[in-house]
Protein backbone atom coordinates (compact mmCIF):
# COMPACT_ATOMS: atom_id res chain seq x y z
CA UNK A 1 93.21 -57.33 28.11
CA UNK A 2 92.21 -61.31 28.32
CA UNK A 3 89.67 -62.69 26.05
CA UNK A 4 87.72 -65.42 28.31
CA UNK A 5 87.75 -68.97 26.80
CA UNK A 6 84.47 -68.71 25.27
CA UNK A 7 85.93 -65.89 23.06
CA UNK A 8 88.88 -67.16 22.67
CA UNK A 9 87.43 -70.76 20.78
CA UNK A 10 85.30 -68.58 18.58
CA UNK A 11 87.89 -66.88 17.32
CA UNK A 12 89.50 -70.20 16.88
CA UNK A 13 86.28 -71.42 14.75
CA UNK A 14 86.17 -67.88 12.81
CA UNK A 15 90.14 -68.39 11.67
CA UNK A 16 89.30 -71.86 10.97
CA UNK A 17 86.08 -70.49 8.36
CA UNK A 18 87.88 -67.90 6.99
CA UNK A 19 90.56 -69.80 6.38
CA UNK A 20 88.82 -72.19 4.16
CA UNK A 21 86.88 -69.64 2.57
CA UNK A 22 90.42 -68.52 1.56
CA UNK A 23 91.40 -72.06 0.11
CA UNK A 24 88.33 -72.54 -1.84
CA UNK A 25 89.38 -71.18 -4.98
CA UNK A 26 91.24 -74.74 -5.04
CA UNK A 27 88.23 -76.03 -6.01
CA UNK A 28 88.12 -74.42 -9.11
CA UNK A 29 90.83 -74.34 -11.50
CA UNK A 30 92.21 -71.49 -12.89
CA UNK A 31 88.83 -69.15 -12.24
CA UNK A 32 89.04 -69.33 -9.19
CA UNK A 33 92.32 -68.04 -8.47
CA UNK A 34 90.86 -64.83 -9.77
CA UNK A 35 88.25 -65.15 -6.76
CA UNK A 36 91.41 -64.06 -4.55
CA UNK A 37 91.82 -60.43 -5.98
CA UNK A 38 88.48 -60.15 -4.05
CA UNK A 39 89.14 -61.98 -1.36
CA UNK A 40 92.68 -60.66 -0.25
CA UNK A 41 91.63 -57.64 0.76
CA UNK A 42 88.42 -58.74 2.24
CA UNK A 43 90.84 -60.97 4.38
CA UNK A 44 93.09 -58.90 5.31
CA UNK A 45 90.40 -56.38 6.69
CA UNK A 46 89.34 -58.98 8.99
CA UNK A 47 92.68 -60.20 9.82
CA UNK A 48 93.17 -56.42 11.41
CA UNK A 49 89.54 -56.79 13.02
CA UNK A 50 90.24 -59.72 15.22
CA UNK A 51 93.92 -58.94 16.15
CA UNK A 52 94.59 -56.01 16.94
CA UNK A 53 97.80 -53.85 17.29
CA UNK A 54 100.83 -54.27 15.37
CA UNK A 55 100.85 -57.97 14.96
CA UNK A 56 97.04 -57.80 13.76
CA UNK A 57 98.39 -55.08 11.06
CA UNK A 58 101.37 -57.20 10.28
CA UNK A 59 98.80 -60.81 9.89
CA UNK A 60 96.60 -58.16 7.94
CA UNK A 61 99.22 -57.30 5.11
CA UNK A 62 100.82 -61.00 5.12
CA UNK A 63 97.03 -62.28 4.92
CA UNK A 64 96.88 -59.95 1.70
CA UNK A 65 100.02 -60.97 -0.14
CA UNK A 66 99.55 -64.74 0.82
CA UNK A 67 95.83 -64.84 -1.01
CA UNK A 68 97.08 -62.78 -3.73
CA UNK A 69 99.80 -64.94 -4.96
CA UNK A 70 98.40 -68.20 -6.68
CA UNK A 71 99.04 -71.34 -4.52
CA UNK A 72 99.90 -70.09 -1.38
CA UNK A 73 96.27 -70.73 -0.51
CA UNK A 74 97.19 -73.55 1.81
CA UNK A 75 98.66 -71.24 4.45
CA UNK A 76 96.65 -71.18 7.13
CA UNK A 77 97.19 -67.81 7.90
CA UNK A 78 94.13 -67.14 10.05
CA UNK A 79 94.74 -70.07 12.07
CA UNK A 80 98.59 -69.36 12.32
CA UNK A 81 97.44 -65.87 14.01
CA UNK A 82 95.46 -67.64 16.44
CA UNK A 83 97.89 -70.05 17.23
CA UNK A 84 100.20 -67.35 17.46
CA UNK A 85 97.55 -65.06 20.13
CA UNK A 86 96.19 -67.75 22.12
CA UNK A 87 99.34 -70.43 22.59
CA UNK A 88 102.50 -69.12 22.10
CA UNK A 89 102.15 -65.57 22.98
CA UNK A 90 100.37 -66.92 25.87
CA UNK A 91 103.28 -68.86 26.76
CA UNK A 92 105.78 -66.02 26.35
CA UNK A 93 103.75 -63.74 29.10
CA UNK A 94 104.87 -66.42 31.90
CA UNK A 95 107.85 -67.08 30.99
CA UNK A 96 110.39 -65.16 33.33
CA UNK A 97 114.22 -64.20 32.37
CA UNK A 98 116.18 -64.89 35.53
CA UNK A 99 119.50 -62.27 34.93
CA UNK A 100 123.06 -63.34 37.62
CA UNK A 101 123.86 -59.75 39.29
């Protein structure tokens, strides 16, 4: 099942929010690094909403550990999960494996 383009971009724009939702306890030192307990799972959650399958489980769980542990904040995981979906998955599917007899 295809997203269409339109749905496909807002994802891109909801990775790219949720992303820096997920890097703004930068912007306050030390307390906000606590902000992440709550946030991890809350990101993780949605990582599993908006890709689904195995890969949306596996994003879901990496999504958790990544905002849990202090300065790994800068990994744009949401974005990496797009990027992952939309362009190089993409790219995979038309991709053929020619095999000599």
């Amino acid at each position: 099942m295809s997203k269409t383009k339109s749905n496909k971009y807002q994802d891109l724009f909801m990775s790219l929010l949720f992303d820096g939702v997920g890097m703004l306890s930068f912007t306050i030192p030390f307390i906000g690094e606590f902000t992440d307990v709550i946030w991890a799972p809350i990101a993780a959650w949605l990582m599993t909403r908006m890709y689904k399958g195995k890969a949306g489980q596996a994003a879901g769980a990496f999504a958790f550990v990544e905002e849990l542990i202090p300065g790994l904040d800068v990994i744009p995981t949401f974005t990496l999960m797009w990027l992952y979906t939309h362009v190089f998955k993409t790219k995979e599917k038309g991709r053929t494996i020619e095999v000599d007899p």
